[in-house]
Every structure is written in C-alpha cells, then in structure tokens.
Protein backbone atom coordinates (compact mmCIF):
# COMPACT_ATOMS: atom_id res chain seq x y z
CA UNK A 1 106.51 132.94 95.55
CA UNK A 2 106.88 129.89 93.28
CA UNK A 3 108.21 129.88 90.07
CA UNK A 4 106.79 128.47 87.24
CA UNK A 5 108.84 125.56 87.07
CA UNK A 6 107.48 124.73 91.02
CA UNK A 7 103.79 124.87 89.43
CA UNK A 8 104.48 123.15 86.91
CA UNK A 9 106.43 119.92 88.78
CA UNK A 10 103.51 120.10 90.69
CA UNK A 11 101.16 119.67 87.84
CA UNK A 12 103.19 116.69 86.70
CA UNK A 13 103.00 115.25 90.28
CA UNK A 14 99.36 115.68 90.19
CA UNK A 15 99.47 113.87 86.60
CA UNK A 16 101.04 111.09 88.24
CA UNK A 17 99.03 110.92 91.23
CA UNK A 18 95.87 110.21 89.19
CA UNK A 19 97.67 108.00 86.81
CA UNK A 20 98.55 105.63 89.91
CA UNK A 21 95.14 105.84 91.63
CA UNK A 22 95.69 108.15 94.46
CA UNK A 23 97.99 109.27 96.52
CA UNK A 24 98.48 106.43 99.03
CA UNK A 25 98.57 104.50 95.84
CA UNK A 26 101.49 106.48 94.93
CA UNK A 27 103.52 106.36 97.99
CA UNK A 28 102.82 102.35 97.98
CA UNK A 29 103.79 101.86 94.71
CA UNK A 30 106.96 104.55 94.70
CA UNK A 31 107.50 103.09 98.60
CA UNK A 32 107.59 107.01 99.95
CA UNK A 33 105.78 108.22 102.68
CA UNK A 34 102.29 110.03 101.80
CA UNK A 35 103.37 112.78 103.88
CA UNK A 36 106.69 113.22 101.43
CA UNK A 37 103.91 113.03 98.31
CA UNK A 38 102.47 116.06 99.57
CA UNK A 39 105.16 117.81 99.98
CA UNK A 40 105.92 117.34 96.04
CA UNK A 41 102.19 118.05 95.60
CA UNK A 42 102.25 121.32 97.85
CA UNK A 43 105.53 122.56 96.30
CA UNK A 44 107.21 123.07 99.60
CA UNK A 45 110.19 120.15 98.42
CA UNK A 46 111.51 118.83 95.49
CA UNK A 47 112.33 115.24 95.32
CA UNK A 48 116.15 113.57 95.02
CA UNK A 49 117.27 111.94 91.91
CA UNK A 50 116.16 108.26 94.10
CA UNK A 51 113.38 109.50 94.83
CA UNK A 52 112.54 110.94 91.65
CA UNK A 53 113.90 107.48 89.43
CA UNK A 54 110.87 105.71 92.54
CA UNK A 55 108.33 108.06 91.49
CA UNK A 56 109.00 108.01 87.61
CA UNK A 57 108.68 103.92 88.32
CA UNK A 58 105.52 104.04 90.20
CA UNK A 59 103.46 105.96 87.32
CA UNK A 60 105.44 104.62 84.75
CA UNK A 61 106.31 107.82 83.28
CA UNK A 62 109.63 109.05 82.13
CA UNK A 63 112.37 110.49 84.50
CA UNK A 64 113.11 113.02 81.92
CA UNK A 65 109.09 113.54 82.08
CA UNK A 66 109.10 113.40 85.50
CA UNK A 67 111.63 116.39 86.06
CA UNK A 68 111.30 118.97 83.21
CA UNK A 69 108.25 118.04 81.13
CA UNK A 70 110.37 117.60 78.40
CA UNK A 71 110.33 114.12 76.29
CA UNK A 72 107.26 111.65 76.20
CA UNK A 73 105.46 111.59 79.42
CA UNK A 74 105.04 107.48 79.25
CA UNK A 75 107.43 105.13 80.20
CA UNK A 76 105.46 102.17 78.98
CA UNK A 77 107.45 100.24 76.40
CA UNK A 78 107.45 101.18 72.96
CA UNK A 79 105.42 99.72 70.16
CA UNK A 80 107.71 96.30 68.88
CA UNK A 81 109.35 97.57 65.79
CA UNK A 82 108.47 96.68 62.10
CA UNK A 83 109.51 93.24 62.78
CA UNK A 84 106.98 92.88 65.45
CA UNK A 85 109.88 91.76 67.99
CA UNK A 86 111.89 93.25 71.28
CA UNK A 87 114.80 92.21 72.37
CA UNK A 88 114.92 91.18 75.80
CA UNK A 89 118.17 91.93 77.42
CA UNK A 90 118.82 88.42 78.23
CA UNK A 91 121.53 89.60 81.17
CA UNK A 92 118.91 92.21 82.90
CA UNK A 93 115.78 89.61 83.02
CA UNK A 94 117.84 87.11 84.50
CA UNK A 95 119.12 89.50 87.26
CA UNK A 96 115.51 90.28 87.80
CA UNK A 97 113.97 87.73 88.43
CA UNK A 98 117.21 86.07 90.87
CA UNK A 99 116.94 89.10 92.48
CA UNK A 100 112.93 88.69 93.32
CA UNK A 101 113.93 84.92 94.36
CA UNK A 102 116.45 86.11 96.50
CA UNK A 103 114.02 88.82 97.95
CA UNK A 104 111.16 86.01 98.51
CA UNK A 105 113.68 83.79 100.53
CA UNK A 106 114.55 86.50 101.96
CA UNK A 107 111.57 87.25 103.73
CA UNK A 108 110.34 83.55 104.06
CA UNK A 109 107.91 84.07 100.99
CA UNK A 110 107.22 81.62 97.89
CA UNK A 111 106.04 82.65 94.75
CA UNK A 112 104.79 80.29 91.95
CA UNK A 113 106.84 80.39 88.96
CA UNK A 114 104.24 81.86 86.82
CA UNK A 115 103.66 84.45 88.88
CA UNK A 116 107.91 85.01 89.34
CA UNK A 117 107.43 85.40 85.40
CA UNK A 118 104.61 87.73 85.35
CA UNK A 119 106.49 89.90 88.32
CA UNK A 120 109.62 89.61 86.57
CA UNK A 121 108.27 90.92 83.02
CA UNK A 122 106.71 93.87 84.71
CA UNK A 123 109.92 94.90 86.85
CA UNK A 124 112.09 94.37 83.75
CA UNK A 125 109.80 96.44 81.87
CA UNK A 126 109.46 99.18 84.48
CA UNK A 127 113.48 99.39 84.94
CA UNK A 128 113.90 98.97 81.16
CA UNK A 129 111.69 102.06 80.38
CA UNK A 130 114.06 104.76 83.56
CA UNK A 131 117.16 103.88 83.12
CA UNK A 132 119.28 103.37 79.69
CA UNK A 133 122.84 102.39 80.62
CA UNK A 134 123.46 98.92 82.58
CA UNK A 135 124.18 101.21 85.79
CA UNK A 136 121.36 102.63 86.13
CA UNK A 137 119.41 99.20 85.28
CA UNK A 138 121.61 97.79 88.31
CA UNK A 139 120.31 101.24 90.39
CA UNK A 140 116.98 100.79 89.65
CA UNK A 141 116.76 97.04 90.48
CA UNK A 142 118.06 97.23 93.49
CA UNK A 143 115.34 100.30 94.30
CA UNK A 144 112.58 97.89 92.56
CA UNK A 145 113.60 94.96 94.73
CA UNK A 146 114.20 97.06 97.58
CA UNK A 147 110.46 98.38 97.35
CA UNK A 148 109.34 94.73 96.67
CA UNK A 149 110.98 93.51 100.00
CA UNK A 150 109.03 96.33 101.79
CA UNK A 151 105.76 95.43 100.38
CA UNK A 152 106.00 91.92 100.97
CA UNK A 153 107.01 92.74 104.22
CA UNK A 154 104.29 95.05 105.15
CA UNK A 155 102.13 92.29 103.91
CA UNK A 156 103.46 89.93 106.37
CA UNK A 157 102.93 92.59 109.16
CA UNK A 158 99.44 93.12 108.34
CA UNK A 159 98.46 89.16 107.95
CA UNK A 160 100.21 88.89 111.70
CA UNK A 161 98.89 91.59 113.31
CA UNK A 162 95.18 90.65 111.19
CA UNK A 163 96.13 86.91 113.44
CA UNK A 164 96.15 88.04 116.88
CA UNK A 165 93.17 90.30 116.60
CA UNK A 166 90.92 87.39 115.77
C-alpha cells in the first residue's frame, strides 16, 4: 500500500507533467526515458537526486518542490527587486554559454550568436533557480549541457535518417 507521501510525489509529478506539455515532453525536456516518467507517475520508483535536480529543471519547479511539497512550487526567477535590477552572476553566464559553444563544436553544430544568447539566458536561468551554491551550479550545467548535447544529437539522427528515406 502507498503511503501518503507516494500519492502525493505522484501528484506533484502529475503537476509537472502538465506544466511541461505531456509526458514525452517531459522526458525530452528532463532527457529521461518516458518509460522511467511512468514509473514516477505510477508510484512504483522514486527518482535519484540527478534525476530529480533533471526533472525539477524540465518544469521549472523547485527541487525542494519537487521532493516534499514544501517551499514555492516555481522555479522561475523572482520578481527584480525594488531597484528593478538582478544581478547576473557574471562567472556562471560565462561558463554557460562556453559550455553550449563547446557542446555545438562538439557535435559539428553552429548556433547564431543571438540565439547562443537567448539559449544561454534560459539555461542560466533554469540552473540559477535548482541549485544555490557554485557546486551545484557546476552540477547542474554539466546535466543542462549534457541534455543539450543529447538533443542536438537526436536532432542530427532524425535529419539523417529523415535523408535516406527520401
């Protein structure tokens, strides 16, 4: 029998599951299997702190959130203060965006700066709102870029494989 903390991780999952647009969207966007989604959703598995810190990113919504309900749900960056300004951290955006430069070369794929920009602000934001302390920034960019690399790779399979069926 499950407890009520099971039902009730599973009524977060299901929160997040709409709030990304499905659950394929989900395991796209969180880059875990749809099969390992359900699993969450069925309450038969709970996921690891990775997997959890992917998931949290994918909705955004807060690790803390994410695991015990407790806290604010969203991760989305907070209103700018009185002052109407945020202050980037200078040292984390440009480790983001090298890191998506590197991860384009990597897989033989070009991206026009504005576009490096946009990607950038919205992987800064998304690792900016999980993780507080410069370690876990470093954790969850290399699972954001890690996730990119798999996309754009995916892409490239589907584009080929698109190619020779023509």
């Amino acid at each position: 029998m499950k407890s009520d903390a099971d039902h009730t991780f599973v009524r977060r999952m299901e929160q997040l599951v709409e709030m990304a647009g499905g659950r394929g969207q989900l395991a796209a966007k969180s880059g875990l299997s749809r099969s390992v989604i359900d699993k969450y959703l069925q309450g038969a598995s709970e996921p690891s702190r990775p997997r959890l810190v992917a998931l949290a990113g994918a909705g955004p919504v807060s690790v803390a959130w994410l695991a015990t309900g407790k806290g604010e749900m969203s991760a989305e960056p907070r209103a700018a203060d009185d002052d109407g300004a945020h202050e980037l951290d200078k040292w984390l955006f440009s480790r983001v965006i090298d890191g998506i430069r590197r991860t384009y070369e990597k897989v033989g794929g070009r991206l026009q700066t504005v576009n490096e920009v946009e990607l950038g602000l919205e992987m800064y934001h998304r690792i900016v709102a999980v993780a507080e302390t410069q370690d876990e920034q470093r954790g969850a960019l290399l699972m954001a870029l890690d996730q990119l690399e798999r996309e754009l790779l995916e892409k490239g399979r589907r584009a080929a494989s698109g190619k020779q069926s023509a």
